[in-house]
N, C-alpha and C. Protein backbone atom coordinates (compact mmCIF):
# COMPACT_ATOMS: atom_id res chain seq x y z
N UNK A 1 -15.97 -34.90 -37.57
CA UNK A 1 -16.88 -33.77 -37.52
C UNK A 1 -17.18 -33.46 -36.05
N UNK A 2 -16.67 -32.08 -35.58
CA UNK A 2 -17.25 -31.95 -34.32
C UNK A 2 -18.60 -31.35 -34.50
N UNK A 3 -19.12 -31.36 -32.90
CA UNK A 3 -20.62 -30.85 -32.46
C UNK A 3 -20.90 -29.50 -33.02
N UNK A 4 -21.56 -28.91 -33.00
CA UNK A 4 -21.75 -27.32 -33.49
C UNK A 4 -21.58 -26.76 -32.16
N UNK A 5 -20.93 -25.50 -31.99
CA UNK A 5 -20.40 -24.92 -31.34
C UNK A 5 -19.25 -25.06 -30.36
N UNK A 6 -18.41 -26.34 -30.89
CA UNK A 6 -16.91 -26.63 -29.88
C UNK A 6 -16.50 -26.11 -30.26
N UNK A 7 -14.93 -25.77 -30.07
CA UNK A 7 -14.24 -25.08 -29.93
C UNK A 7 -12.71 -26.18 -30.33
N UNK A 8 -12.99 -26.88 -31.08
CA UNK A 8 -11.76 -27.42 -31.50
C UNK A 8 -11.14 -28.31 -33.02
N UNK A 9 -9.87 -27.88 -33.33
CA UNK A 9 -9.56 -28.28 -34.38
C UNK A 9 -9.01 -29.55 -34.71
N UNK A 10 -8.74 -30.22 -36.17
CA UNK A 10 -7.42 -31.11 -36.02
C UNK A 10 -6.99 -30.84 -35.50
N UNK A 11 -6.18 -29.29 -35.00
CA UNK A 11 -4.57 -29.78 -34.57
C UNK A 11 -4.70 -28.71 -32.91
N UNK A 12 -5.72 -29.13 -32.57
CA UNK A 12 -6.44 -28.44 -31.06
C UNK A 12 -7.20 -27.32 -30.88
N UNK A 13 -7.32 -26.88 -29.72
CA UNK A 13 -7.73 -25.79 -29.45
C UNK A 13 -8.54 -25.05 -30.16
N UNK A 14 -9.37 -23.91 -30.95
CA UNK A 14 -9.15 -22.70 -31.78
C UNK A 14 -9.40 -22.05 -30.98
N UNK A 15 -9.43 -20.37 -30.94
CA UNK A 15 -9.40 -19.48 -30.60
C UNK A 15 -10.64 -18.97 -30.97
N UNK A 16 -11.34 -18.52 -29.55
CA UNK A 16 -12.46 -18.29 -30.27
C UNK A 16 -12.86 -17.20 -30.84
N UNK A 17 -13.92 -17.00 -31.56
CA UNK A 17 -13.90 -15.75 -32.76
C UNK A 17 -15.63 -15.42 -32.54
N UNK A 18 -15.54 -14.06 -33.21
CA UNK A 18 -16.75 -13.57 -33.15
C UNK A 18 -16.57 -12.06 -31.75
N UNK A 19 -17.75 -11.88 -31.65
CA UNK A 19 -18.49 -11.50 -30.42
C UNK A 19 -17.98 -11.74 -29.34
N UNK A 20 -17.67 -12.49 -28.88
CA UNK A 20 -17.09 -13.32 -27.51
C UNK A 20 -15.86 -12.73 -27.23
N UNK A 21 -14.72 -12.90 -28.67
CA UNK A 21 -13.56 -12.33 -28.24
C UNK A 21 -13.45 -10.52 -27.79
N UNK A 22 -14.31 -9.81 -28.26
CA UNK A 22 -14.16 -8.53 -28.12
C UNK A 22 -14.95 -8.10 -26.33
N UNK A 23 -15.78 -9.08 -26.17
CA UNK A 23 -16.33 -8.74 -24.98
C UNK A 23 -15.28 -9.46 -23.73
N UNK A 24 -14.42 -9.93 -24.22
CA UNK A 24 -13.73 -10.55 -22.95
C UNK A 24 -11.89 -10.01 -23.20
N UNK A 25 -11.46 -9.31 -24.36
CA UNK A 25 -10.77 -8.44 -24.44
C UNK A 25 -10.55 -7.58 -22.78
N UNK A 26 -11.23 -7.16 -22.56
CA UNK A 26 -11.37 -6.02 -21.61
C UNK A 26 -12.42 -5.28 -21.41
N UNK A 27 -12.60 -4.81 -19.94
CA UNK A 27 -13.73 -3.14 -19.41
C UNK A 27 -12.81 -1.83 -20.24
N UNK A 28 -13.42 -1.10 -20.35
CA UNK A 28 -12.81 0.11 -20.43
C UNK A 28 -12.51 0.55 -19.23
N UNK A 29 -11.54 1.19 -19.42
CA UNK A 29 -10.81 2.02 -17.97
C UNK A 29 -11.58 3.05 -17.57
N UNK A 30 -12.18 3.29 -16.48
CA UNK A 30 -12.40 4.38 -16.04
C UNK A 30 -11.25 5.70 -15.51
N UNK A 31 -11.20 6.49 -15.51
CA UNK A 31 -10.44 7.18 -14.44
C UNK A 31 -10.22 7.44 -13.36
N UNK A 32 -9.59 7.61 -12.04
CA UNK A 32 -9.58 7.63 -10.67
C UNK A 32 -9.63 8.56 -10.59
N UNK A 33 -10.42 9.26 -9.30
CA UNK A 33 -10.47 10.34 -8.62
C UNK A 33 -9.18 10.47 -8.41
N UNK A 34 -8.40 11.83 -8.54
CA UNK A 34 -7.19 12.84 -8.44
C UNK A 34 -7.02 12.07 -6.96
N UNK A 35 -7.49 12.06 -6.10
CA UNK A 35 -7.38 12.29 -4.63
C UNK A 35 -6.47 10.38 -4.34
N UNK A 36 -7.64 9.36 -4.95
CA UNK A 36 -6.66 8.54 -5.35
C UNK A 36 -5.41 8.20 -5.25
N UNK A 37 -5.63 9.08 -6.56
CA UNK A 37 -3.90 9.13 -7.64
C UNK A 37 -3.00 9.58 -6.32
N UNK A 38 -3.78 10.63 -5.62
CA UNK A 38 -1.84 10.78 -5.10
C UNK A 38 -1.79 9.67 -3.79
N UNK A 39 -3.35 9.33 -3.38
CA UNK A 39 -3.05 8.63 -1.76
C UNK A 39 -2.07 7.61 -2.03
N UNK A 40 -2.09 7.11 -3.40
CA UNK A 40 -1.02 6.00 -4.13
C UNK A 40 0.42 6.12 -4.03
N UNK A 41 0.88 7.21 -3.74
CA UNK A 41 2.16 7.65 -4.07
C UNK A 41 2.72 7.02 -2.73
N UNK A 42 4.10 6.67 -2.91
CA UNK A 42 4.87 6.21 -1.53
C UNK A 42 6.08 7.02 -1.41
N UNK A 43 6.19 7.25 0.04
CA UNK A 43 7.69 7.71 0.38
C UNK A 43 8.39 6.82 1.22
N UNK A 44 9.60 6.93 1.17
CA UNK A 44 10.85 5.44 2.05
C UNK A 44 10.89 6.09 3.19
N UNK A 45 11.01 5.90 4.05
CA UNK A 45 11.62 5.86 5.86
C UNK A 45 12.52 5.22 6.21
N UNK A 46 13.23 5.75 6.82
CA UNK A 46 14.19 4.40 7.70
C UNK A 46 13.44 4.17 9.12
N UNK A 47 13.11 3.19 9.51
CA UNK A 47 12.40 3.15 10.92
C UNK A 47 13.42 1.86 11.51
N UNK A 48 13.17 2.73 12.89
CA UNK A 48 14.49 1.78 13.30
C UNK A 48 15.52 1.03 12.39
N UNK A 49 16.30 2.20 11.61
CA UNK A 49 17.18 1.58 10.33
C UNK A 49 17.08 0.74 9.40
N UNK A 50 15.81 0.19 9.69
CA UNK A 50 15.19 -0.56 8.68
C UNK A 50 14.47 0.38 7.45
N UNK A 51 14.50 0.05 6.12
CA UNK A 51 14.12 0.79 4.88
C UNK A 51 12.11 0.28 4.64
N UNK A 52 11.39 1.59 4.86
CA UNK A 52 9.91 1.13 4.90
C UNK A 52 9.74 2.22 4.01
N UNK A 53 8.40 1.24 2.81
CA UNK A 53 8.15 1.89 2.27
C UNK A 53 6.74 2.39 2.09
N UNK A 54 6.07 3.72 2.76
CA UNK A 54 4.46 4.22 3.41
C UNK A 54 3.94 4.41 2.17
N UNK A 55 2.67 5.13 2.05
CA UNK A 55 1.96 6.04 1.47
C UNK A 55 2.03 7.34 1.74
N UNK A 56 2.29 8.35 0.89
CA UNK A 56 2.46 9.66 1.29
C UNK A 56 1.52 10.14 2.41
N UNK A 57 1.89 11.11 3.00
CA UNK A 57 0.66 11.48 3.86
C UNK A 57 0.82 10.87 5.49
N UNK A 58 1.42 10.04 5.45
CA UNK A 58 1.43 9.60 7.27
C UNK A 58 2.12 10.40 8.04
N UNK A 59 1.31 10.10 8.81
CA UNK A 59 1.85 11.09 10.20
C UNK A 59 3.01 10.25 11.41
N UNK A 60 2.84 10.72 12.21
CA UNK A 60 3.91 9.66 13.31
C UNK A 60 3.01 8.85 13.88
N UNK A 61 1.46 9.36 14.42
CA UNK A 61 0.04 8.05 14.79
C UNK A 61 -0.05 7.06 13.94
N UNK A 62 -0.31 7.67 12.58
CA UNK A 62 -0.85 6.67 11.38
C UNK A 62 0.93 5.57 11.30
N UNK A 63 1.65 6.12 11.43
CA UNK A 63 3.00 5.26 11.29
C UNK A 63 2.44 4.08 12.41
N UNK A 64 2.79 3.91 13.40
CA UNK A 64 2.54 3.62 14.68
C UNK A 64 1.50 2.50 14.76
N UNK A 65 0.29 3.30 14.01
CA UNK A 65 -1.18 2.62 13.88
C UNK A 65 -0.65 1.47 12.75
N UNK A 66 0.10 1.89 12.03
CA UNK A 66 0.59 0.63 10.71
C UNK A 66 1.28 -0.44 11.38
N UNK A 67 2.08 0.04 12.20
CA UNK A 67 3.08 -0.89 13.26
C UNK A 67 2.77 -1.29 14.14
N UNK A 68 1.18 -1.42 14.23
CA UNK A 68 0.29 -2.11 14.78
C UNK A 68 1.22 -2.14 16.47
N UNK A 69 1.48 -0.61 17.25
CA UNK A 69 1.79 -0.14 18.17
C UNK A 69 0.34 0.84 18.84
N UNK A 70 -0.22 0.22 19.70
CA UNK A 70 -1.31 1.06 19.81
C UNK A 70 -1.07 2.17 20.60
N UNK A 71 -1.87 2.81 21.85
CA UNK A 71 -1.63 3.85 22.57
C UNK A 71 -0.65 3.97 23.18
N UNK A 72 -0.10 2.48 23.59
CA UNK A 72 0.59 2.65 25.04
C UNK A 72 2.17 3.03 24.89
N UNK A 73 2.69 3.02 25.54
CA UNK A 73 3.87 3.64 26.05
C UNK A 73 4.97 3.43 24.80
N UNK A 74 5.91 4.18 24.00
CA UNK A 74 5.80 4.46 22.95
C UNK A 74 7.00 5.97 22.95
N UNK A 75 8.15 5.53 22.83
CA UNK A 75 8.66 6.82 22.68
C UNK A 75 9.27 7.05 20.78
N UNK A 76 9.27 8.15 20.02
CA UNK A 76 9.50 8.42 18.60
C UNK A 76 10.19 9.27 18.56
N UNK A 77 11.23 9.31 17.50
CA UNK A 77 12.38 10.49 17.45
C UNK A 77 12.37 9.91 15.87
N UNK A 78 12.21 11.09 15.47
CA UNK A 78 11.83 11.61 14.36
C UNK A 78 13.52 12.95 13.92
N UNK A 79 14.41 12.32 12.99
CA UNK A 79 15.68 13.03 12.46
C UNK A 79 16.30 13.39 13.81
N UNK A 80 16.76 12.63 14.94
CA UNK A 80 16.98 13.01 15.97
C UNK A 80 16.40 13.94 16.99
N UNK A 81 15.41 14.17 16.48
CA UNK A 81 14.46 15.12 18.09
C UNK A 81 12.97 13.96 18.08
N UNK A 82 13.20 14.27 19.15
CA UNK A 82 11.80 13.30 20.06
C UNK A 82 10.64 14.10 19.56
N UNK A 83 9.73 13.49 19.29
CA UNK A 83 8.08 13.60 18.96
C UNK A 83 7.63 13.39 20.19
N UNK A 84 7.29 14.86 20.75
CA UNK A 84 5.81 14.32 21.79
C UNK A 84 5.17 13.74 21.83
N UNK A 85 4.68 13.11 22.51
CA UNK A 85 3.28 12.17 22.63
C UNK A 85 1.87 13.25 22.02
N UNK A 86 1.83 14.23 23.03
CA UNK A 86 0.98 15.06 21.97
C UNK A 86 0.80 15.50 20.68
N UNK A 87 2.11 15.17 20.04
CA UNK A 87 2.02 16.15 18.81
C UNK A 87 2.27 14.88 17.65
N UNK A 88 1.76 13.51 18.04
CA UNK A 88 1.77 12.29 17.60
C UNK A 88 1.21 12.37 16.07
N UNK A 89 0.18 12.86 16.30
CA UNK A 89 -0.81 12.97 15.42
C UNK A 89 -1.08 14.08 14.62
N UNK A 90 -0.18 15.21 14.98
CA UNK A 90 0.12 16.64 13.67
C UNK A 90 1.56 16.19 13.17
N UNK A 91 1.86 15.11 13.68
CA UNK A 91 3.60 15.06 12.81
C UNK A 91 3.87 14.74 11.63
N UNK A 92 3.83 15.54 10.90
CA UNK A 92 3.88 14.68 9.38
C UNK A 92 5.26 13.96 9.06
N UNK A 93 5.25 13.13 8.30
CA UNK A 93 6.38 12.54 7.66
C UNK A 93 6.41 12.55 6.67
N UNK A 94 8.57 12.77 5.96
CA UNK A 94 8.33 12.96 4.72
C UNK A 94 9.70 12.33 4.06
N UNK A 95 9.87 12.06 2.60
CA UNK A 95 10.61 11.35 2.41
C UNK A 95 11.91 11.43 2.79
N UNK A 96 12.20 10.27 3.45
CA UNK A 96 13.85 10.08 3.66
C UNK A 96 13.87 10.52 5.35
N UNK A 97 12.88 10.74 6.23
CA UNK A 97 13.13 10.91 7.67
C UNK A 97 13.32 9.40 7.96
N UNK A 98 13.98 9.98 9.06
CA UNK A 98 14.67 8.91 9.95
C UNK A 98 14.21 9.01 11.32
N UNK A 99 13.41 7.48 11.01
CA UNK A 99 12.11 7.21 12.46
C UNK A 99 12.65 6.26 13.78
N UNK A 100 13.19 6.68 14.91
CA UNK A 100 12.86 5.74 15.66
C UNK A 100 12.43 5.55 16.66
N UNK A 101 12.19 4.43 17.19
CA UNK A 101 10.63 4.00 17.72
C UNK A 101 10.69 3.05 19.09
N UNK A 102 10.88 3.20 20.31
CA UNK A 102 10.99 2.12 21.38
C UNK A 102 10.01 2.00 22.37
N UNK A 103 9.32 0.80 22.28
CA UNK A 103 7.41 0.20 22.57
C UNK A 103 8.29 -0.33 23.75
N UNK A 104 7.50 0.25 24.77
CA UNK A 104 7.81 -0.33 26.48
C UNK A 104 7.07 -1.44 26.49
N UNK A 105 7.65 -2.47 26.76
CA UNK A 105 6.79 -3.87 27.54
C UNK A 105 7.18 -3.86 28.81
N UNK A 106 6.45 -4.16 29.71
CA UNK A 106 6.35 -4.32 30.91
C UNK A 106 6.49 -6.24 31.15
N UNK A 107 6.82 -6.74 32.50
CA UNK A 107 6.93 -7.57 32.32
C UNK A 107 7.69 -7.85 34.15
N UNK A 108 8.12 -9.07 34.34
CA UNK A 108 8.92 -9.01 35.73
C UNK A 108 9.52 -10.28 35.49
């Protein structure tokens, strides 16, 4: 004879029943804000011929800022034409461009 309220049989375990099981089933799902849904979406790059896979929406900064490349010296060619330094940050990217990327170190 087990205790009142264990949870086990002759032949082990049971499963527990009642109340308990329906509250630990699951939350109900809420829905995500639209805006969300798409920041989710990914597009591929080749960056420096390597296959990366972003979040829609990056620019050539936000690339950069991911590649944990900060301000400094920094040249980008984007489908064979060079990205200004100025125009870093209006450049959008989109699936299937071809990024590349050469970070000056200094050094002697």
């Amino acid at each position: 004879m087990s205790a009142p309220g264990a949870n086990f049989s002759a032949t082990g375990p049971r499963a527990p029943t009642g109340p308990r099981v329906q509250a630990s089933i699951g939350r109900p799902r809420t829905a995500r804000p639209r805006e969300t849904l798409l920041s989710l979406r990914a597009m591929r790059l080749s960056v420096n011929g390597e296959p990366m896979d972003v979040e829609d929406g990056l620019t050539v900064r936000t690339l950069l800022d991911k590649l944990e490349l900060g301000p400094g010296p920094v040249a980008v060619e984007q489908n064979g034409e060079v990205v200004p330094r100025a125009k870093h940050a209006s450049t959008a990217l989109r699936e299937g461009d071809q990024i590349e990327v050469v970070h000056f170190v200094g050094g002697g």
